[in-house]
C-alpha atoms as a PDB file:
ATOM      1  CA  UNK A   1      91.218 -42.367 113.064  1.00  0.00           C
ATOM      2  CA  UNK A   2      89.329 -42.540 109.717  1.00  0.00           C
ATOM      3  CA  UNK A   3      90.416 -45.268 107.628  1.00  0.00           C
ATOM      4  CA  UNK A   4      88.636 -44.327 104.341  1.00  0.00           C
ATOM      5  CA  UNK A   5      89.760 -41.294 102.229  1.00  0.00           C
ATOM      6  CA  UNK A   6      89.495 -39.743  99.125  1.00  0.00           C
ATOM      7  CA  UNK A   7      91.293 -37.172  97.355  1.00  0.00           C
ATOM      8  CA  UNK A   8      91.436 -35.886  93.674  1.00  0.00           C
ATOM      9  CA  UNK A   9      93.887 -37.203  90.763  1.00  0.00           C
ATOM     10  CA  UNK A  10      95.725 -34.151  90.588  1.00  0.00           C
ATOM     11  CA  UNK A  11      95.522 -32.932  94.076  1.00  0.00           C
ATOM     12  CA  UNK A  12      98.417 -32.844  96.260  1.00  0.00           C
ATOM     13  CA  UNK A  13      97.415 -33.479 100.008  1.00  0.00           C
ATOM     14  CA  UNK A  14      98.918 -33.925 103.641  1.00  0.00           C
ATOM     15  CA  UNK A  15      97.384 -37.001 105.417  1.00  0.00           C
ATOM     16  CA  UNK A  16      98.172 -36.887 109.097  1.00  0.00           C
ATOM     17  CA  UNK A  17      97.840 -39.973 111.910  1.00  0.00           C
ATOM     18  CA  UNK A  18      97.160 -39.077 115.284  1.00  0.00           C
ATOM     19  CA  UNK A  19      99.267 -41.206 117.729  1.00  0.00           C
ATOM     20  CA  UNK A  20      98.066 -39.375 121.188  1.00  0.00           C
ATOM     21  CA  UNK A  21      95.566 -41.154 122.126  1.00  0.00           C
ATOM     22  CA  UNK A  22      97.512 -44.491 121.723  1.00  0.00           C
ATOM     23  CA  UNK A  23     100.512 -42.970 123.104  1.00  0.00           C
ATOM     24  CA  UNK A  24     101.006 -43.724 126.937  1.00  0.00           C
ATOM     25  CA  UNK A  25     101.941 -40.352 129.087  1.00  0.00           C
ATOM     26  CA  UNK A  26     105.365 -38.845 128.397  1.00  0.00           C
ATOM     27  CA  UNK A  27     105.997 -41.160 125.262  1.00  0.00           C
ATOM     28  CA  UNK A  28     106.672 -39.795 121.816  1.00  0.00           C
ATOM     29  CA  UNK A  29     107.325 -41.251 118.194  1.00  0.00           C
ATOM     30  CA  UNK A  30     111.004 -41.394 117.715  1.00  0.00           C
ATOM     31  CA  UNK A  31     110.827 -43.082 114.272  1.00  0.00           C
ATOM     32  CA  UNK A  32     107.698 -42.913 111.845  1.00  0.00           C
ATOM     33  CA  UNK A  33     107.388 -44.885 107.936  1.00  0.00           C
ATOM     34  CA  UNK A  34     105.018 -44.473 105.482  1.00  0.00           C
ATOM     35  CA  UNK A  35     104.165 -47.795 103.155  1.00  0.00           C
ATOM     36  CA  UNK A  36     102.456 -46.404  99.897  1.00  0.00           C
ATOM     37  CA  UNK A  37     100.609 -48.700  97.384  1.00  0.00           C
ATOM     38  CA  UNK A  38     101.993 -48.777  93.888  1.00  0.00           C
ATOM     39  CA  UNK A  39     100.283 -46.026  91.925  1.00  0.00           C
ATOM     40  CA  UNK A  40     100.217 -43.367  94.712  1.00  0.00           C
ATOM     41  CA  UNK A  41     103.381 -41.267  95.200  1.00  0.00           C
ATOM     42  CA  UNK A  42     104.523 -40.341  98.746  1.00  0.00           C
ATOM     43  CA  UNK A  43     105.947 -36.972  98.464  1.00  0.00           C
ATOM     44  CA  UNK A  44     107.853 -36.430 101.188  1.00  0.00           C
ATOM     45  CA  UNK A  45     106.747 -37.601 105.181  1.00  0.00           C
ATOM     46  CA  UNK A  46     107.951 -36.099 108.599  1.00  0.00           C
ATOM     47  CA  UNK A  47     106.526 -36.695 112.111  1.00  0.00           C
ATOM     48  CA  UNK A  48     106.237 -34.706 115.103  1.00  0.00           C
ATOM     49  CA  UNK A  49     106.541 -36.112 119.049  1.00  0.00           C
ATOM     50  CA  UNK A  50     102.565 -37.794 118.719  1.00  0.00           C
ATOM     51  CA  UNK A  51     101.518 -37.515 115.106  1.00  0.00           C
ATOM     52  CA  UNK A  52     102.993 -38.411 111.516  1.00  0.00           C
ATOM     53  CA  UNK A  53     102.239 -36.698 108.350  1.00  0.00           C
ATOM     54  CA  UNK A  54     102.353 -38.063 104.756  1.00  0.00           C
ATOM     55  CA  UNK A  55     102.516 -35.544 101.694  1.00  0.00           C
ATOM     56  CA  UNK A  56     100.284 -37.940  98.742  1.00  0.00           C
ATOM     57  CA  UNK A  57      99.736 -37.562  94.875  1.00  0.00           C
ATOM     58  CA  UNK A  58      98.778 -38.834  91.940  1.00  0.00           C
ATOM     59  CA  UNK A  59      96.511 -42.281  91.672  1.00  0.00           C
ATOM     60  CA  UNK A  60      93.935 -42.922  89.244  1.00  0.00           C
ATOM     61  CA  UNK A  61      90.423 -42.374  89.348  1.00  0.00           C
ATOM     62  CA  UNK A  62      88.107 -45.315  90.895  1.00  0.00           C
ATOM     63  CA  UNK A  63      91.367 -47.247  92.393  1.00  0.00           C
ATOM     64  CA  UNK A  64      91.833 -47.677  96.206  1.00  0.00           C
ATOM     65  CA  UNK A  65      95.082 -47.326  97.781  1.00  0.00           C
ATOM     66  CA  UNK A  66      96.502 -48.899 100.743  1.00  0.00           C
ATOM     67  CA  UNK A  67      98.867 -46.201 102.926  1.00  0.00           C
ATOM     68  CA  UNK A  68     100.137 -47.565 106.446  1.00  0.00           C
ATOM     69  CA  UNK A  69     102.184 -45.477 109.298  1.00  0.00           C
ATOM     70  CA  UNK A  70     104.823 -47.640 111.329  1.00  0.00           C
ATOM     71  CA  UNK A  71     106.167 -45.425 114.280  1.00  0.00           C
ATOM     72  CA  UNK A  72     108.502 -46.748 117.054  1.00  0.00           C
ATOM     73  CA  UNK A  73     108.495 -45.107 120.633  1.00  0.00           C
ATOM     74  CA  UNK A  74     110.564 -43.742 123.121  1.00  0.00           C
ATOM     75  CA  UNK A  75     109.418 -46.551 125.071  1.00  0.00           C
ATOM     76  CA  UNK A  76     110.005 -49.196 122.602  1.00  0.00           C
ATOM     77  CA  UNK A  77     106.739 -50.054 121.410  1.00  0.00           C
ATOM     78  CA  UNK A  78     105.690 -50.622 117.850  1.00  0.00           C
ATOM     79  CA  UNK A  79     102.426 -49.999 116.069  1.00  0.00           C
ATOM     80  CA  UNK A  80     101.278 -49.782 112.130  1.00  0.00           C
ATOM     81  CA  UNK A  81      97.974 -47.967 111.434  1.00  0.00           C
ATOM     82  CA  UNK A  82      96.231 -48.529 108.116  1.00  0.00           C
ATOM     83  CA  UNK A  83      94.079 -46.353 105.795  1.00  0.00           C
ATOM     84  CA  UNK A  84      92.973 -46.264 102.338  1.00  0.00           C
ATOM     85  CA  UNK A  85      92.978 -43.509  99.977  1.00  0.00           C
ATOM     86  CA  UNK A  86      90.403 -43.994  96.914  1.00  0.00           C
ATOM     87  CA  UNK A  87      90.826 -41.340  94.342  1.00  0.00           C
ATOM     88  CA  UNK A  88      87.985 -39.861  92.711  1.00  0.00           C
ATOM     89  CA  UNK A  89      87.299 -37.464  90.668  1.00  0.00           C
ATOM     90  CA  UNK A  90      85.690 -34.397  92.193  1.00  0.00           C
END
C-alpha cells in the first residue's frame, strides 16, 4: 500500500485501502473509519468485504495531510493503516 499521495486543490478523488492481503482466509471488514486531518474534507466513505474507500477534497497547496483507515473483522481483529495526502498543484 502506498503511503504517499497527491492530489489537486480542487479535485475530488476516491482513495481506496486494500485489506486482502492482510486479511486471513474467509475474513472480511465488518466495520471500516476514516480519520482525516484538519483541512482535508472526507466526503463520504464506504467499505466493501476486503477494501475501504474514502471520497477526499479540498486542502491547500504544499500542506501534507494525514488520512488513516481503522477496520474491525469478522474475526475480531483490529488494524489502522496510515497514508498521507500532499496537495499540489498540478
Amino acid at each position: 500500500m502506498a503511503t504517499d499521495w497527491t492530489k489537486a486543490p480542487d479535485a475530488v478523488l476516491d482513495w481506496r485501502w486494500d485489506w486482502t492481503e492482510w486479511l486471513a482466509d474467509g475474513e472480511t471488514i465488518i466495520t471500516s473509519t476514516m480519520t482525516v486531518s484538519a483541512g482535508l474534507v472526507l466526503d463520504s466513505s464506504s467499505n466493501s468485504p476486503t477494501s475501504a474507500t474514502a471520497w477526499l477534497s479540498g486542502g491547500t497547496p504544499g500542506t501534507p495531510y494525514l488520512v488513516a483507515n481503522r477496520i474491525v473483522t469478522s474475526a475480531g481483529r483490529t488494524d489502522e493503516r496510515s497514508v498521507t495526502i500532499r496537495v499540489t498543484n498540478r
